[in-house]
N, C-alpha and C. Protein backbone atom coordinates (compact mmCIF):
# COMPACT_ATOMS: atom_id res chain seq x y z
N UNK A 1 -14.92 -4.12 -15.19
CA UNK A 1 -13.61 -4.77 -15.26
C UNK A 1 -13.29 -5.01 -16.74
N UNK A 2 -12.03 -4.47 -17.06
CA UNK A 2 -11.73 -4.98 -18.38
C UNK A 2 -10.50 -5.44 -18.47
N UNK A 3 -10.07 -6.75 -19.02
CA UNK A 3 -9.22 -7.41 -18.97
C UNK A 3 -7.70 -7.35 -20.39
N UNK A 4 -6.79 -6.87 -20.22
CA UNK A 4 -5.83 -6.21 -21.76
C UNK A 4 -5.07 -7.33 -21.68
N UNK A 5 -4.17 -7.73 -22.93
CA UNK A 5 -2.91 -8.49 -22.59
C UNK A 5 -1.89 -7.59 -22.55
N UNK A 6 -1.17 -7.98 -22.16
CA UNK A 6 0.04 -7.23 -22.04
C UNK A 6 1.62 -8.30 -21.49
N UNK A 7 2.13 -7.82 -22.83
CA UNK A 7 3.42 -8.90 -23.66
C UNK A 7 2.73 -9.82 -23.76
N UNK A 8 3.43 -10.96 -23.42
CA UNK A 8 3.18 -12.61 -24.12
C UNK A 8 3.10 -13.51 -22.64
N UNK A 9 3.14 -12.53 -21.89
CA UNK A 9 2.58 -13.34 -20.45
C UNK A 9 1.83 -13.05 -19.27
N UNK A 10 1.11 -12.10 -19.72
CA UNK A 10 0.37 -11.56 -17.73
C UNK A 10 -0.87 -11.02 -18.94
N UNK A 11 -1.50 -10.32 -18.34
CA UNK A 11 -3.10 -9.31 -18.41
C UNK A 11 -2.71 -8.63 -17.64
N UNK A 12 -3.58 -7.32 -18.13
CA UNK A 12 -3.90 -6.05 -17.10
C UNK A 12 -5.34 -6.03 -17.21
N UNK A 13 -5.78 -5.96 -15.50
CA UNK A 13 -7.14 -6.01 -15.26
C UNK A 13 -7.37 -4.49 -15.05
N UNK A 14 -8.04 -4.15 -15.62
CA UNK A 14 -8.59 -2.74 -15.37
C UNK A 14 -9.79 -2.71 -14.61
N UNK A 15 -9.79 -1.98 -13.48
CA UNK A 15 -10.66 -1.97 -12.72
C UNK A 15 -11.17 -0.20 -12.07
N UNK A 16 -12.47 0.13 -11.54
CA UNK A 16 -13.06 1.15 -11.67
C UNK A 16 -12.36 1.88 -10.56
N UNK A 17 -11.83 1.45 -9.26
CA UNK A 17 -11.40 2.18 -8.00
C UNK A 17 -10.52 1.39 -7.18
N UNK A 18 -9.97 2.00 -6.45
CA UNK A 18 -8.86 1.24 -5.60
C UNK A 18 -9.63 0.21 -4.64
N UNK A 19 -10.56 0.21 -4.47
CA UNK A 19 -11.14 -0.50 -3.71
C UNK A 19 -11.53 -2.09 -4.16
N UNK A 20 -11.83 -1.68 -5.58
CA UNK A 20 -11.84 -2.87 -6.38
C UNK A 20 -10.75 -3.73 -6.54
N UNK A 21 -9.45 -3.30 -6.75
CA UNK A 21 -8.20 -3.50 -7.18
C UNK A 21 -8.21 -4.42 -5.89
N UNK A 22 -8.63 -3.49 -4.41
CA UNK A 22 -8.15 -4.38 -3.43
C UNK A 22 -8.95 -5.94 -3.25
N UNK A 23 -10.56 -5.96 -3.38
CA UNK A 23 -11.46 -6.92 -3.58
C UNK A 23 -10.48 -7.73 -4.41
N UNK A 24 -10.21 -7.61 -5.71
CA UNK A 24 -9.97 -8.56 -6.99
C UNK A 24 -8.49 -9.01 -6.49
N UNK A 25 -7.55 -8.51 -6.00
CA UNK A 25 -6.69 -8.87 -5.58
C UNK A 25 -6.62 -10.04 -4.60
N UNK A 26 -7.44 -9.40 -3.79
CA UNK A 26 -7.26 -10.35 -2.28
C UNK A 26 -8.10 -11.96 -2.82
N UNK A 27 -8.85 -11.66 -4.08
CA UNK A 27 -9.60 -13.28 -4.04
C UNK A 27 -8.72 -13.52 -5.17
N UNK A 28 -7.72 -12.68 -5.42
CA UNK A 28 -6.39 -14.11 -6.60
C UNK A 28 -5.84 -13.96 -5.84
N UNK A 29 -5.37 -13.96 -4.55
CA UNK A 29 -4.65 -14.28 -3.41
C UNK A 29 -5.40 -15.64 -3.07
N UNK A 30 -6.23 -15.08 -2.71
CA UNK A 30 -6.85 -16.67 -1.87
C UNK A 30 -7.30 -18.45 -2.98
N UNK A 31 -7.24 -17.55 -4.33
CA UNK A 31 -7.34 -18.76 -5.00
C UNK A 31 -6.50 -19.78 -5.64
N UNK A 32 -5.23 -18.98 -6.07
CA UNK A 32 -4.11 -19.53 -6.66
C UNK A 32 -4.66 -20.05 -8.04
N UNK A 33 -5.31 -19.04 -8.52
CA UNK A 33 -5.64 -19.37 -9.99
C UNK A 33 -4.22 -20.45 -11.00
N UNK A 34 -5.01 -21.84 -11.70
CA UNK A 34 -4.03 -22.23 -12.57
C UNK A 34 -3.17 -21.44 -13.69
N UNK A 35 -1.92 -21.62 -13.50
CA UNK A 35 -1.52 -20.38 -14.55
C UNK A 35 -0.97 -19.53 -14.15
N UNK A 36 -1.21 -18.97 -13.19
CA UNK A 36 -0.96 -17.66 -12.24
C UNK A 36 0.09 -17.51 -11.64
N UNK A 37 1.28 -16.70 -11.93
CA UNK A 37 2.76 -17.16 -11.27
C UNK A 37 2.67 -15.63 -10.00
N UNK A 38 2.06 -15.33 -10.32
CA UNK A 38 2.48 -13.66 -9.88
C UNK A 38 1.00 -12.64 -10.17
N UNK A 39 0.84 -11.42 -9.21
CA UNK A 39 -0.09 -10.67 -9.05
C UNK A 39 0.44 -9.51 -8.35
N UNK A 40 0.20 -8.23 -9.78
CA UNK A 40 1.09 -7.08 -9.05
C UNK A 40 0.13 -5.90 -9.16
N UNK A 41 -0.12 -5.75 -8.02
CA UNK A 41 -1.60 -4.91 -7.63
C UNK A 41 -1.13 -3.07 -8.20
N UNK A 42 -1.94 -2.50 -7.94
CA UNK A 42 -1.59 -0.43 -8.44
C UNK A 42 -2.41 0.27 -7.92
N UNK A 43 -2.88 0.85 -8.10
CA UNK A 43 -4.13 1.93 -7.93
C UNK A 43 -5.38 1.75 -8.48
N UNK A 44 -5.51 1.48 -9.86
CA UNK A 44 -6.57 1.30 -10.53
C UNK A 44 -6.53 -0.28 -11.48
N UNK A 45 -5.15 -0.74 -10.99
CA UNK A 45 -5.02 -1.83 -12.47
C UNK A 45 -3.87 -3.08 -11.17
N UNK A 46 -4.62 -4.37 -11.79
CA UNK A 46 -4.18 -5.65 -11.21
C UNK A 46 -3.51 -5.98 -12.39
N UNK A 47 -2.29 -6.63 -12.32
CA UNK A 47 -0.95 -7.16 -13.20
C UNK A 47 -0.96 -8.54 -13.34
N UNK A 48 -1.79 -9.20 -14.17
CA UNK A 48 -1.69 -11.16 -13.31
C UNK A 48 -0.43 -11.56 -14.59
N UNK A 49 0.43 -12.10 -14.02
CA UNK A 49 1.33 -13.01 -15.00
C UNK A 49 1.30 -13.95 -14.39
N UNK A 50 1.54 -15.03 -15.85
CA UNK A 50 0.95 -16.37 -16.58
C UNK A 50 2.27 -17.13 -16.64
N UNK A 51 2.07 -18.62 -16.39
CA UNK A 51 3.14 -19.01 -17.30
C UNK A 51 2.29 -20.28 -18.25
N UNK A 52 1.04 -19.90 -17.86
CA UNK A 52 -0.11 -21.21 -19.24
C UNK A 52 -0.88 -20.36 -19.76
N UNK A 53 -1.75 -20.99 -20.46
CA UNK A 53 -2.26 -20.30 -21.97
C UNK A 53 -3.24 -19.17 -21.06
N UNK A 54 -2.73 -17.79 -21.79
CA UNK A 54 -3.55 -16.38 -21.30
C UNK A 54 -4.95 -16.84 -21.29
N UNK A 55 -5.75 -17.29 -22.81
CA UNK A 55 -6.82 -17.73 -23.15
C UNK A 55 -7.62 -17.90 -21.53
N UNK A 56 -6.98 -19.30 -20.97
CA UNK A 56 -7.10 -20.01 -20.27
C UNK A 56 -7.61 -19.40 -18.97
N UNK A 57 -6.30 -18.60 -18.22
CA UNK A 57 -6.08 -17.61 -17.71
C UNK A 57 -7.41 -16.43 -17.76
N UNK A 58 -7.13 -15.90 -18.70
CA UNK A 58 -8.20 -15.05 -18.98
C UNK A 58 -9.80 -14.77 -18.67
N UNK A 59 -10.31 -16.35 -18.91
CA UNK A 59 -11.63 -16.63 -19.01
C UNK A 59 -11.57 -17.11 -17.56
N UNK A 60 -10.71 -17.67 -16.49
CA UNK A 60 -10.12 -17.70 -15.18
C UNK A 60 -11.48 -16.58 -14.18
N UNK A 61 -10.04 -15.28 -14.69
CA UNK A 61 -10.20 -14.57 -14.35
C UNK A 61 -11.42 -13.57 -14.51
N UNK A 62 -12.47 -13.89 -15.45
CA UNK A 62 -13.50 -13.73 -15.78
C UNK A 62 -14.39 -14.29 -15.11
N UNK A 63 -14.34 -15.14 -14.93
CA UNK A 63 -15.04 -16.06 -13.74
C UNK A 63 -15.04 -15.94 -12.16
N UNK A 64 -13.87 -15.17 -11.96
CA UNK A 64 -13.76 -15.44 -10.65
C UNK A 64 -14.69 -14.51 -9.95
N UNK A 65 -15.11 -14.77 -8.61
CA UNK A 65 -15.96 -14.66 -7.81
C UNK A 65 -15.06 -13.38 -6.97
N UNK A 66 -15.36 -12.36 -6.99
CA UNK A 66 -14.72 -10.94 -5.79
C UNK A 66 -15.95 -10.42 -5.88
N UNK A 67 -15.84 -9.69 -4.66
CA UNK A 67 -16.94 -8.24 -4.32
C UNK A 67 -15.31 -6.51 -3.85
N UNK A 68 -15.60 -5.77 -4.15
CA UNK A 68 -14.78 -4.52 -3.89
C UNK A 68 -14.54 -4.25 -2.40
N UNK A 69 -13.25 -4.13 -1.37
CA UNK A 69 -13.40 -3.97 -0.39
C UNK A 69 -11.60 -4.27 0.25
N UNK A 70 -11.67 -3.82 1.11
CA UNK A 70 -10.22 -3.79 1.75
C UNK A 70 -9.62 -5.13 2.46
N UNK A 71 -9.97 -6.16 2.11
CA UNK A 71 -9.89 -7.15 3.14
C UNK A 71 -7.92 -7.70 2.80
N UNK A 72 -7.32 -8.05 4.00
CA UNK A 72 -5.87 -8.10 3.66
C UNK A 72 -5.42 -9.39 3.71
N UNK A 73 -4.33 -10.14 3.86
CA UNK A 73 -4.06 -11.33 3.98
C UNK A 73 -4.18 -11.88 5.20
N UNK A 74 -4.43 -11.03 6.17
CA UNK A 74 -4.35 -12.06 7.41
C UNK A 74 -3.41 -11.51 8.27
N UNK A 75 -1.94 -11.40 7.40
CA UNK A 75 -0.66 -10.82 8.19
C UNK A 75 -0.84 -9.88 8.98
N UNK A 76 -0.30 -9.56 9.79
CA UNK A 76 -0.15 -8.43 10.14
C UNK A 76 1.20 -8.04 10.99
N UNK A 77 1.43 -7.00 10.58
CA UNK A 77 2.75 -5.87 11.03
C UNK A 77 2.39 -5.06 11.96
N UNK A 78 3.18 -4.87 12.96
CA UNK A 78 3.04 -4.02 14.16
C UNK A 78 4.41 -2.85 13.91
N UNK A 79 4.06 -1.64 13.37
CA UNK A 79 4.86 -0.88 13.23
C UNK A 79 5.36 0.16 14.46
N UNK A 80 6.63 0.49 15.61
CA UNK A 80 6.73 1.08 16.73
C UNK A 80 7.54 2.37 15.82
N UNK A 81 6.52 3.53 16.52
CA UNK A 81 6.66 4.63 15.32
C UNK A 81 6.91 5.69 16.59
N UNK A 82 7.92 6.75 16.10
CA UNK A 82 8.28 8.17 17.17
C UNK A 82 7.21 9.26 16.67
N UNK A 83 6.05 9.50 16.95
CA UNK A 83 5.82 10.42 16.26
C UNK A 83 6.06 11.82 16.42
N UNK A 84 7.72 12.40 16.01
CA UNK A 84 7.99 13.98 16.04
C UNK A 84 8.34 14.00 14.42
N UNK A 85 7.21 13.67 13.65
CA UNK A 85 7.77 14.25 12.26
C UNK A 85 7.44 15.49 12.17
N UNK A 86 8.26 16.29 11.30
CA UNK A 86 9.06 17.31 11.08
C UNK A 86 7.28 18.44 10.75
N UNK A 87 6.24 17.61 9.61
CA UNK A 87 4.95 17.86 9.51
C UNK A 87 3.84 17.78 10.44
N UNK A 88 4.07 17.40 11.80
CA UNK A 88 2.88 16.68 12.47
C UNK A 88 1.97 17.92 12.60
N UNK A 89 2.67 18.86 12.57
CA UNK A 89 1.96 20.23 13.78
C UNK A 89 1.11 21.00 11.85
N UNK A 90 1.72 20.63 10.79
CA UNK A 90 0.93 20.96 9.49
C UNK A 90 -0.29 20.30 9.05
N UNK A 91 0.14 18.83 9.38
CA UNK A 91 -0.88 18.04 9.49
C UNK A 91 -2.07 18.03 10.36
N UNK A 92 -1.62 18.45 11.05
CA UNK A 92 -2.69 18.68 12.11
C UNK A 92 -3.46 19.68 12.20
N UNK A 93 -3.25 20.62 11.51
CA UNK A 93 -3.81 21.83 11.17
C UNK A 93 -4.94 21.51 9.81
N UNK A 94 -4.18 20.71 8.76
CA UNK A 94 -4.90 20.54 7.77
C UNK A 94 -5.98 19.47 8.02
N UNK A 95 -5.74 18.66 9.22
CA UNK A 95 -6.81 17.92 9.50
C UNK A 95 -8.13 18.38 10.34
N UNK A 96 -8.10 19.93 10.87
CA UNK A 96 -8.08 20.49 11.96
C UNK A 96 -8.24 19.44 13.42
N UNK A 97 -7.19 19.49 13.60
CA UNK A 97 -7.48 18.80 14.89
C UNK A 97 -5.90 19.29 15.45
N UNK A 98 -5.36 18.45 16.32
CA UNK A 98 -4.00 18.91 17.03
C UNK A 98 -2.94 17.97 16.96
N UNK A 99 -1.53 18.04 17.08
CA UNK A 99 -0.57 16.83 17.28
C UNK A 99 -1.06 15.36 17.71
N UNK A 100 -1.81 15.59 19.02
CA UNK A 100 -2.13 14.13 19.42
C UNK A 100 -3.44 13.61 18.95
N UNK A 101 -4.23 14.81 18.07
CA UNK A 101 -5.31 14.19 17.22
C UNK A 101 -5.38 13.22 16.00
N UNK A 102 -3.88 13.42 15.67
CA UNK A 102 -3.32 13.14 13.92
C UNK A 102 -2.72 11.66 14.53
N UNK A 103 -2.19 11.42 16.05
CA UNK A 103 -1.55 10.64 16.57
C UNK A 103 -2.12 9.54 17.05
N UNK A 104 -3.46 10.19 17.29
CA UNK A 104 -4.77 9.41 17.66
C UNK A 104 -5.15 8.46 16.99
N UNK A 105 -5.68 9.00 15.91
CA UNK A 105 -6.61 9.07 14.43
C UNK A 105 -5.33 7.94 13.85
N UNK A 106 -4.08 8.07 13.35
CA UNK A 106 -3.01 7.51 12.44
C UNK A 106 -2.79 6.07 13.23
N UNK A 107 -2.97 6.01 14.49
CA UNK A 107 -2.09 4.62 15.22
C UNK A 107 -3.42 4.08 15.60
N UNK A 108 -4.60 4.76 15.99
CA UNK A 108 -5.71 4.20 16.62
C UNK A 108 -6.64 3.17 15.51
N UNK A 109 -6.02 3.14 14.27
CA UNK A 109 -6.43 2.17 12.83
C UNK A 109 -5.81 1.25 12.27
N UNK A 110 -6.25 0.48 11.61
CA UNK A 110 -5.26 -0.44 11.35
C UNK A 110 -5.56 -0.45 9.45
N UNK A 111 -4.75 -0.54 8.74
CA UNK A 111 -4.19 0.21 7.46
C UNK A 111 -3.43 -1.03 7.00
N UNK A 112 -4.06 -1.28 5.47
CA UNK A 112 -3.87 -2.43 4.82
C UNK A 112 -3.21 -1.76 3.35
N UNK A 113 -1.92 -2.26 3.21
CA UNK A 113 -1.12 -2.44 2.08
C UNK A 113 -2.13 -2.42 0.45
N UNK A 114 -1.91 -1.52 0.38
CA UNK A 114 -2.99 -1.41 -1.48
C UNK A 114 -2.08 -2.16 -2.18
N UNK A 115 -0.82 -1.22 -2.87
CA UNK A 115 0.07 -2.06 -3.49
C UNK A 115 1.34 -1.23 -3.20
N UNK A 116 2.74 -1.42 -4.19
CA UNK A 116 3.87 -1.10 -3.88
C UNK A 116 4.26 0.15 -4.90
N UNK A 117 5.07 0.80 -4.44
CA UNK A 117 5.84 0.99 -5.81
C UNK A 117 6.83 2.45 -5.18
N UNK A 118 6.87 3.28 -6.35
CA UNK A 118 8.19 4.68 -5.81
C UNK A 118 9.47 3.95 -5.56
N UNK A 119 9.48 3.15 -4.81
CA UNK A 119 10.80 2.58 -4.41
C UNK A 119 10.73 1.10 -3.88
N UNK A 120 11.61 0.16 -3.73
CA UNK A 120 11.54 -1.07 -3.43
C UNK A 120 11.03 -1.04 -2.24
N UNK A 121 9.77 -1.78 -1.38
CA UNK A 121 9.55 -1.48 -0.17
C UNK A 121 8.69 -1.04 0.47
N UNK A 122 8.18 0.54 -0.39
CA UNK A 122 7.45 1.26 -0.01
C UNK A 122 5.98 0.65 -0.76
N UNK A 123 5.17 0.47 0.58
CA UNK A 123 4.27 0.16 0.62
C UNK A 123 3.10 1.62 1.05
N UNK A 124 2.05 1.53 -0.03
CA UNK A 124 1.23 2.50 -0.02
C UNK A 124 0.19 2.08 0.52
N UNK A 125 -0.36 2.25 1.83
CA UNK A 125 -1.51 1.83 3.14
C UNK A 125 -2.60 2.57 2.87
N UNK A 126 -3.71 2.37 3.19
CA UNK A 126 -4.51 2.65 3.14
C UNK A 126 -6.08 2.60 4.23
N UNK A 127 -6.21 3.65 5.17
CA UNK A 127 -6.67 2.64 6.30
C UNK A 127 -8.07 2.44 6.44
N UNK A 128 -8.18 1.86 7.20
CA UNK A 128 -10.28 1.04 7.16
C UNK A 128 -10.84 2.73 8.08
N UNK A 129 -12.00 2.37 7.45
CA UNK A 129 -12.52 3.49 8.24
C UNK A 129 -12.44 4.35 7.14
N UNK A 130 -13.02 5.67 7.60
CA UNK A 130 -12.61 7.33 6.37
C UNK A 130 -11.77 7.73 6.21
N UNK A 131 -11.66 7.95 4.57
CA UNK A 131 -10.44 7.83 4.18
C UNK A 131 -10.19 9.62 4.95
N UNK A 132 -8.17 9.17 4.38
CA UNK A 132 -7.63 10.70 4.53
C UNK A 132 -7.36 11.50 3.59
N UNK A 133 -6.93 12.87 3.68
CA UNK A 133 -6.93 13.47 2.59
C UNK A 133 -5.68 14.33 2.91
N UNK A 134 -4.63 14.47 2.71
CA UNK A 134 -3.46 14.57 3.20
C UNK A 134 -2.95 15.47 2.00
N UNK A 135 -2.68 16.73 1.37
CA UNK A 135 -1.86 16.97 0.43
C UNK A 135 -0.65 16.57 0.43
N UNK A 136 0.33 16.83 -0.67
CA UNK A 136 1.48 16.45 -0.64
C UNK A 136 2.44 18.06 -1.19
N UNK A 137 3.81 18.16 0.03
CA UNK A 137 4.12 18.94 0.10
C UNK A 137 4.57 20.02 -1.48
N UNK A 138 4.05 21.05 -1.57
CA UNK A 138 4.25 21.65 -2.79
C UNK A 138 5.74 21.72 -3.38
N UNK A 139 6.92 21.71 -2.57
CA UNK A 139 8.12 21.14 -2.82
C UNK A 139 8.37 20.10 -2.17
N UNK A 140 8.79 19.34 -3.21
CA UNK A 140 9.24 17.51 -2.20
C UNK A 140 10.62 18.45 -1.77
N UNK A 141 11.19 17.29 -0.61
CA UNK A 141 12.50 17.31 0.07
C UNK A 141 13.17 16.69 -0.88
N UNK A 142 14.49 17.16 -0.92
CA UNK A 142 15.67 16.71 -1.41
C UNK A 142 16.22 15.41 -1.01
N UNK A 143 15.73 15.04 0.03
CA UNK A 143 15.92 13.78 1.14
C UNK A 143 15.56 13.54 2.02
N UNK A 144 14.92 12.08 2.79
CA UNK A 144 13.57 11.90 3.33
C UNK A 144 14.39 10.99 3.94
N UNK A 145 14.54 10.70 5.21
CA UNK A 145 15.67 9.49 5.98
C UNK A 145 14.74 8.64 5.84
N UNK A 146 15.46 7.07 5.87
CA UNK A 146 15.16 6.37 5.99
C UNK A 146 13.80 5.72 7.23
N UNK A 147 13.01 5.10 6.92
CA UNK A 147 11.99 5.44 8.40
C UNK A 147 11.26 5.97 8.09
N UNK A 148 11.17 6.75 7.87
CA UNK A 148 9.92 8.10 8.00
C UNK A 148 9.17 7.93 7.58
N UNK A 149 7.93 8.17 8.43
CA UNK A 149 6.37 7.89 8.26
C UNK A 149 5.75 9.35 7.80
N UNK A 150 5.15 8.73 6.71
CA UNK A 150 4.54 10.15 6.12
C UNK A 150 2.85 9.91 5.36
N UNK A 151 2.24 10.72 5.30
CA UNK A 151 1.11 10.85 4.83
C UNK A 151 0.83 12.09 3.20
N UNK A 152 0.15 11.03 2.61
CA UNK A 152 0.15 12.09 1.26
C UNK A 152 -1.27 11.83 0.89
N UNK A 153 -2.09 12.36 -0.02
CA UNK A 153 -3.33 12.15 -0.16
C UNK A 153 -4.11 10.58 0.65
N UNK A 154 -4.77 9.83 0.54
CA UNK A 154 -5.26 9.26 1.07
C UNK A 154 -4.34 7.91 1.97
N UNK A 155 -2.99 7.97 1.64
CA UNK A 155 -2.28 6.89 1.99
C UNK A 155 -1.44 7.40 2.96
N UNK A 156 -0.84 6.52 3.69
CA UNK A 156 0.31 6.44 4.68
C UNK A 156 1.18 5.31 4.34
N UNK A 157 2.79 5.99 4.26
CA UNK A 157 3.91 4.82 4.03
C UNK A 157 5.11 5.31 4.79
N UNK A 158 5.76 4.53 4.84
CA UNK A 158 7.26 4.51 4.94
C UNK A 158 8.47 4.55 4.39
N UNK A 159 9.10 5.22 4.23
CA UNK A 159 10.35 4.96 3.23
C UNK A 159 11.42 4.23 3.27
N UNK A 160 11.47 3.72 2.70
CA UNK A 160 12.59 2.27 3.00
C UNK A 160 13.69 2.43 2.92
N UNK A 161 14.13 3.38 2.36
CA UNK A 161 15.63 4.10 2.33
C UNK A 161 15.22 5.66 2.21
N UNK A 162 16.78 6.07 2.32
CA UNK A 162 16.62 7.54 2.61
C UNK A 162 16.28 7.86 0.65
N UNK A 163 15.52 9.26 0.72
CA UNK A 163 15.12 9.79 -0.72
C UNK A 163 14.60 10.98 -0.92
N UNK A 164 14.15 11.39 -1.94
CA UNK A 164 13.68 12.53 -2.15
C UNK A 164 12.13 12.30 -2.26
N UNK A 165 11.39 13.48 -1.74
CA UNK A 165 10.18 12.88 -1.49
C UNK A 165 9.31 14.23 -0.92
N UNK A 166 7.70 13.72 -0.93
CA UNK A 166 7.12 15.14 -1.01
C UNK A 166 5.73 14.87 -0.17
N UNK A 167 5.99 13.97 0.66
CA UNK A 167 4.66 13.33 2.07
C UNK A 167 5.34 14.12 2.65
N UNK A 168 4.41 13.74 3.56
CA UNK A 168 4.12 15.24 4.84
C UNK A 168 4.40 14.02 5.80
N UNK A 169 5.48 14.05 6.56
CA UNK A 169 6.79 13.77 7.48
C UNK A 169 5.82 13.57 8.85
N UNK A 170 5.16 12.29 9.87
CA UNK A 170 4.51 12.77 10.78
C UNK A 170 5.36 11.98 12.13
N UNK A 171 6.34 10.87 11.53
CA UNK A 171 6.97 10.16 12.55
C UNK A 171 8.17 9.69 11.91
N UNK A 172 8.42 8.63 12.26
CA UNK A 172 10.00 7.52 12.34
C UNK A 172 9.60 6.28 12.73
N UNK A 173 9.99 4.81 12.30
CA UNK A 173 10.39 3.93 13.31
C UNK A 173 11.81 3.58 12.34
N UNK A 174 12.17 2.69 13.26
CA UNK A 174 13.74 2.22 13.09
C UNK A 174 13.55 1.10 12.85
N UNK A 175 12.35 0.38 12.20
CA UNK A 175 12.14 -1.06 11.84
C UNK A 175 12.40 -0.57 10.22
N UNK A 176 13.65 -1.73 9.78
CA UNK A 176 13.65 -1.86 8.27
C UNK A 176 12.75 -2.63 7.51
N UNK A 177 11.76 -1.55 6.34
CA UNK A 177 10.51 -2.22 6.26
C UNK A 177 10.93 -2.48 4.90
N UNK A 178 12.16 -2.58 4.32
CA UNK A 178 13.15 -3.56 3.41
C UNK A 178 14.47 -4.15 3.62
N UNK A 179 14.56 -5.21 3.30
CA UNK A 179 15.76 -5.65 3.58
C UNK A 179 16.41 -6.90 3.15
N UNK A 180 17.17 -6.82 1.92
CA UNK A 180 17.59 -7.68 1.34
C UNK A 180 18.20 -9.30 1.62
N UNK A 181 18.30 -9.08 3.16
CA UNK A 181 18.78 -10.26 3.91
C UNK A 181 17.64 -10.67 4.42
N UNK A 182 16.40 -10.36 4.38
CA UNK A 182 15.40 -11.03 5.01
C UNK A 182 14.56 -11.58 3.83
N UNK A 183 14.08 -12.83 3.65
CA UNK A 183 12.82 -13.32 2.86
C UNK A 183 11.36 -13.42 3.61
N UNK A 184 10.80 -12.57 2.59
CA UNK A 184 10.64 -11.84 1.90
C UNK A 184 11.24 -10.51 1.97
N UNK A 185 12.39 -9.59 1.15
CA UNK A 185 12.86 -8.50 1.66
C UNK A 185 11.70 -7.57 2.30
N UNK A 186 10.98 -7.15 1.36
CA UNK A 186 9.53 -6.24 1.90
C UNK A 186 8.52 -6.43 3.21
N UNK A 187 8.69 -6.01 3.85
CA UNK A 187 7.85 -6.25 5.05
C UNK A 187 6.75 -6.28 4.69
N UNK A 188 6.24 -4.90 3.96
CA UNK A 188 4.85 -3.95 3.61
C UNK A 188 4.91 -4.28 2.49
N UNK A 189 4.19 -5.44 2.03
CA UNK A 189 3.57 -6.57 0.80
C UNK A 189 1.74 -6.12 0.53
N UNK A 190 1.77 -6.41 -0.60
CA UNK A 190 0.05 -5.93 -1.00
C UNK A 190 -0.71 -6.82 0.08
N UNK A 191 -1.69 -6.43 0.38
CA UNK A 191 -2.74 -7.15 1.28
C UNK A 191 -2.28 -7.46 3.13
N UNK A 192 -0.75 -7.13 3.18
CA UNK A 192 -0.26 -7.24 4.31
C UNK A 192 -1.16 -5.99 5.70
N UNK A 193 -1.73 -6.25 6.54
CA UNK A 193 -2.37 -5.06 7.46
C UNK A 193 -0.84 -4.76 8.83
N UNK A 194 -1.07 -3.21 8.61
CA UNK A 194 0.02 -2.71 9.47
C UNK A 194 -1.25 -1.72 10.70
N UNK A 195 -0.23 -1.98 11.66
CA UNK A 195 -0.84 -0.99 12.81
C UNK A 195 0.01 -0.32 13.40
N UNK A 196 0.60 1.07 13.84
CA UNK A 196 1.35 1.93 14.03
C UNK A 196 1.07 2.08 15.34
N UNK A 197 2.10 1.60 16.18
CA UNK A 197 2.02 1.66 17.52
C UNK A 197 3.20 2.53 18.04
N UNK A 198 2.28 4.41 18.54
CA UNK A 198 3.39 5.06 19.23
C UNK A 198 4.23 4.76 20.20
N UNK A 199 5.63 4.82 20.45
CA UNK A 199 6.64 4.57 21.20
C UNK A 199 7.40 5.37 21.54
């Protein structure tokens, strides 16, 4: 773990694997470190902003007690998903297995929020169990409807609005997993666990 400043109010924790990111995350979730206004998780790097002395902060976060591992907040999201994406029958090939193997395997897990990003919303999952390995389509689409459940290297998300985009397409639901009239807009929040229930 190595700890950077970055501007005049947060650290960047650098950390070795996503797995870590998720460990170190989930225990400045559960602690509410002094100081600590905010925690914006990534792939390899935790974001902590401050509004008291970094110093302070810093040596905090040096201290604190995590082990590496997927554990989520508790929440959980029940996602009701169509699965006729446009990829299922590609996916399923690249997984070797069949349509209702990928359908099996994708809803029969339950898949915890790493962190956010691409677009407001989109939450990048990640599920317990072995990971996946999903390429991502060699041309993205020009536009990806809103909904759509897709799989790209090891993650599964949703797109929160319609976009351009290059996951491999395996379903739909019609639950808005952003939405500016709801608090919290984001459904699919870091540490939040989703389960994809076919419908």
């Amino acid at each position: 773990m190595r700890v950077l400043p970055s501007g005049s109010s947060a650290l960047l924790v650098e950390l070795d694997d996503l797995d870590a990111v998720l460990g170190f995350s989930a225990a400045l979730r559960d602690r509410a470190l002094p100081g600590v206004v905010d925690v914006v998780p990534a792939a390899r790097t935790v974001l902590v902003v401050a509004d008291g002395d970094l110093a302070d902060v810093r040596a905090a976060l040096e201290r604190l007690p995590w082990r590496p591992g997927r554990a989520g907040t508790g929440e959980r999201v029940e996602l009701p998903v169509r699965y006729d994406g446009a990829d299922l029958a590609d996916v399923a090939e690249l997984l070797g297995t069949d349509p209702d193997g990928v359908v099996a395997a994708h809803s029969g897990r339950e898949w915890t929020v790493a962190f956010c990003g691409f677009s407001p919303g989109f939450g990048y999952c990640v599920p317990d169990g072995p990971p996946w390995d999903v390429p991502r389509l060699a041309t993205p689409r020009t536009r990806v409807p809103a909904g759509s459940v897709g799989l790209a290297g090891g993650f599964t998300g949703v797109y929160p609005s319609a976009s351009p985009g290059g996951w491999r397409l395996v379903g739909r639901t019609d639950v808005a997993v952003f939405d500016l009239a709801r608090d919290p807009a984001a459904l699919l929040r870091p540490g939040v666990r989703v389960r994809f229930v076919p419908c």
